[in-house]
C-alpha atoms as a PDB file:
ATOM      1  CA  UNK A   1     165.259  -8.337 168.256  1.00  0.00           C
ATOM      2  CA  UNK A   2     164.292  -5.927 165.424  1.00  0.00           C
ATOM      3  CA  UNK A   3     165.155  -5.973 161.856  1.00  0.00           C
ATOM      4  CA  UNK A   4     164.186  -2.990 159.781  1.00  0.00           C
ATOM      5  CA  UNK A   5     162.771  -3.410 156.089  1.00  0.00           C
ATOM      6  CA  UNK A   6     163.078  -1.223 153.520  1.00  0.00           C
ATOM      7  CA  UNK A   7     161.612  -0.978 149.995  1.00  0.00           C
ATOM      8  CA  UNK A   8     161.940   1.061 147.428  1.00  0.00           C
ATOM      9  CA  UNK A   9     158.190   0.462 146.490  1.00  0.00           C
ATOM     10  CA  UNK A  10     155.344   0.851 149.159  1.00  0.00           C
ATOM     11  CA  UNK A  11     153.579  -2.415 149.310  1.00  0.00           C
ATOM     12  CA  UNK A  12     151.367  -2.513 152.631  1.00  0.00           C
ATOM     13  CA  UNK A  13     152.103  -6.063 152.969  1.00  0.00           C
ATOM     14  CA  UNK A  14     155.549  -5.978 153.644  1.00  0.00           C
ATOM     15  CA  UNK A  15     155.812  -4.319 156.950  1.00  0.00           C
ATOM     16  CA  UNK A  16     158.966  -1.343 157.879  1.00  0.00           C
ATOM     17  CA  UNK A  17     159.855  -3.604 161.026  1.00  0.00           C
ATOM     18  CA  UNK A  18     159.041  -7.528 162.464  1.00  0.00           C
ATOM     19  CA  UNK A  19     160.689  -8.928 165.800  1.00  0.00           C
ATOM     20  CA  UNK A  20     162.593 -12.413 165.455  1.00  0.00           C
ATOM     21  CA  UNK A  21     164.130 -14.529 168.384  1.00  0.00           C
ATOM     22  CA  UNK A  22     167.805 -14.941 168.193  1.00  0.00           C
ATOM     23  CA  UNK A  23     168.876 -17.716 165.820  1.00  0.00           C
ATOM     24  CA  UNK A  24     166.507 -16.401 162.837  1.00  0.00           C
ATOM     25  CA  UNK A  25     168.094 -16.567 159.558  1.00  0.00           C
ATOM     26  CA  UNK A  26     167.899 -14.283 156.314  1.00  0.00           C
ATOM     27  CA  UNK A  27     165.630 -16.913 154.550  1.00  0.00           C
ATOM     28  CA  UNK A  28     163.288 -16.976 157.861  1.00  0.00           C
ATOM     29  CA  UNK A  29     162.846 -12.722 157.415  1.00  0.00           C
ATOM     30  CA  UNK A  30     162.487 -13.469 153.836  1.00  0.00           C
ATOM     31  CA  UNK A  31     159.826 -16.042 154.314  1.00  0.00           C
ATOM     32  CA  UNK A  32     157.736 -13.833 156.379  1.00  0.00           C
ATOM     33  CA  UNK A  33     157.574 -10.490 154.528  1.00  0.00           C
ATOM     34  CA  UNK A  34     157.952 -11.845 151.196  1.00  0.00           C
ATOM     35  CA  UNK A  35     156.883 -15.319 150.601  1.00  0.00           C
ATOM     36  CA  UNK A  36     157.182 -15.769 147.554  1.00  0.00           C
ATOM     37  CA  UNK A  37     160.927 -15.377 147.100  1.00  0.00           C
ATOM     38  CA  UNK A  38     161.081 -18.441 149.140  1.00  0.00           C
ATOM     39  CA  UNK A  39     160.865 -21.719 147.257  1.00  0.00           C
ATOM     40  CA  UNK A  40     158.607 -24.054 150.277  1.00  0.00           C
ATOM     41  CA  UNK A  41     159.727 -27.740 149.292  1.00  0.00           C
ATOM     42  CA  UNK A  42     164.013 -26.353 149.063  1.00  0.00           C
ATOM     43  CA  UNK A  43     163.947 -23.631 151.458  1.00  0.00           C
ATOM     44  CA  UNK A  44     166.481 -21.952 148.524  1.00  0.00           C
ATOM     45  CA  UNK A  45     165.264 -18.689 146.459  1.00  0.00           C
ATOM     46  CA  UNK A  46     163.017 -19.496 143.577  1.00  0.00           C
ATOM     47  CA  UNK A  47     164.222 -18.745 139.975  1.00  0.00           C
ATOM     48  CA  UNK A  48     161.947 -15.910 139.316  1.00  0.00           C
ATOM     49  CA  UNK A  49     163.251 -13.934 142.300  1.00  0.00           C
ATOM     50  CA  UNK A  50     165.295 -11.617 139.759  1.00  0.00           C
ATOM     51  CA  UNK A  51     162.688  -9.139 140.135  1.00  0.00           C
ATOM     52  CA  UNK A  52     164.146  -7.886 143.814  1.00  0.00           C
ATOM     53  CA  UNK A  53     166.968  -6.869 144.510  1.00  0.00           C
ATOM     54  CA  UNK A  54     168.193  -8.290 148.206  1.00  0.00           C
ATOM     55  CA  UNK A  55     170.467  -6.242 150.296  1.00  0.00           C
ATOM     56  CA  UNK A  56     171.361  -6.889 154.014  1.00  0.00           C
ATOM     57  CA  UNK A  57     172.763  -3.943 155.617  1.00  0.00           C
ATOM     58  CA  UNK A  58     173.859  -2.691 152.284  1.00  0.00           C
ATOM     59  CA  UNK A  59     175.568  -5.613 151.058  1.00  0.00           C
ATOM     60  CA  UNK A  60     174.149  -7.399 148.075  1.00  0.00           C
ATOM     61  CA  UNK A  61     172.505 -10.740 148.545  1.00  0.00           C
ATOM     62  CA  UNK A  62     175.112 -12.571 146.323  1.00  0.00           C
ATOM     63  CA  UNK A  63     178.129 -11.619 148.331  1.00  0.00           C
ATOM     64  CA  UNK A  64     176.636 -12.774 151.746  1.00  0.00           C
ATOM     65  CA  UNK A  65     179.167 -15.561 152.864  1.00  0.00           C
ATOM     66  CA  UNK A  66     176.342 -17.867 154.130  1.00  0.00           C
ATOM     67  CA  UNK A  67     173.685 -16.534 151.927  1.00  0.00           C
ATOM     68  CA  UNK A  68     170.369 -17.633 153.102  1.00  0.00           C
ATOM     69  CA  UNK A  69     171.608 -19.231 156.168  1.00  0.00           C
ATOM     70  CA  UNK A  70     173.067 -15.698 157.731  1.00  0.00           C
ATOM     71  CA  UNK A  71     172.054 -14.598 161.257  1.00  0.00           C
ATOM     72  CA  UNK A  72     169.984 -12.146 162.072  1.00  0.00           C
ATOM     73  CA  UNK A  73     171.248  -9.931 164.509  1.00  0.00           C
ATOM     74  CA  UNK A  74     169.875  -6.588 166.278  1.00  0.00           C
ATOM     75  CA  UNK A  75     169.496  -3.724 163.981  1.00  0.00           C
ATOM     76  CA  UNK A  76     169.767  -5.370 160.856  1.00  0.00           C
ATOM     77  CA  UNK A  77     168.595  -3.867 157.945  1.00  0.00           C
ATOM     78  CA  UNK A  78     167.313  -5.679 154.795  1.00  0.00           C
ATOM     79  CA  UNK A  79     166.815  -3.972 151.720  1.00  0.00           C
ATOM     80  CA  UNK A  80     163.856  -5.221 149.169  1.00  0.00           C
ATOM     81  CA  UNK A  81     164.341  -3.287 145.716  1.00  0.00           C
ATOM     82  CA  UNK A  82     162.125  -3.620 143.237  1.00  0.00           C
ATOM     83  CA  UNK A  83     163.765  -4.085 140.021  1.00  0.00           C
ATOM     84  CA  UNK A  84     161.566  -1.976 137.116  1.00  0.00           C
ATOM     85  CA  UNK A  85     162.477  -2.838 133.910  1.00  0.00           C
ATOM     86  CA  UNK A  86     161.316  -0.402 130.938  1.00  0.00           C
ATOM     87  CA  UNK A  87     160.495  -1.543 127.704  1.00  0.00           C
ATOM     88  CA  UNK A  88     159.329  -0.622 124.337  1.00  0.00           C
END
């Protein structure tokens, strides 16, 4: 099945689309097109991951009901946003 990716910065590593086989979770999408969000030894987001914004089909990361551990399905949509932070 196909899960779309959007960013709201290009980066040519992360790629607009990947195909998963049913049963693929959130942290499995996460751990292919971005890595390092994706804390190896826990499987859980590292601390530093404040710098993205996570949305799955427009709902924030935080208010997923099983997080990490959500299904995939068909069509999905996850949102990477880059949080910029200005300073002075």
């Amino acid at each position: 099945m196909k899960i779309e990716i959007r960013t709201n910065v290009y980066l040519p590593e992360i790629p607009s689309v990947i195909e998963v086989k049913a049963g693929t979770t959130l942290r499995d999408v996460l751990s292919v097109i971005t890595p390092q969000l994706i804390d190896p030894d826990t499987g859980n987001m590292r601390s530093d991951q404040d710098i993205w914004g996570i949305r799955l089909n427009e709902d924030p990361f935080s208010l997923l009901r099983d997080g990490l551990n959500t299904l995939m399905r068909t069509g999905d949509i996850v949102e990477l946003s880059l949080i910029i932070m200005a300073g002075g």
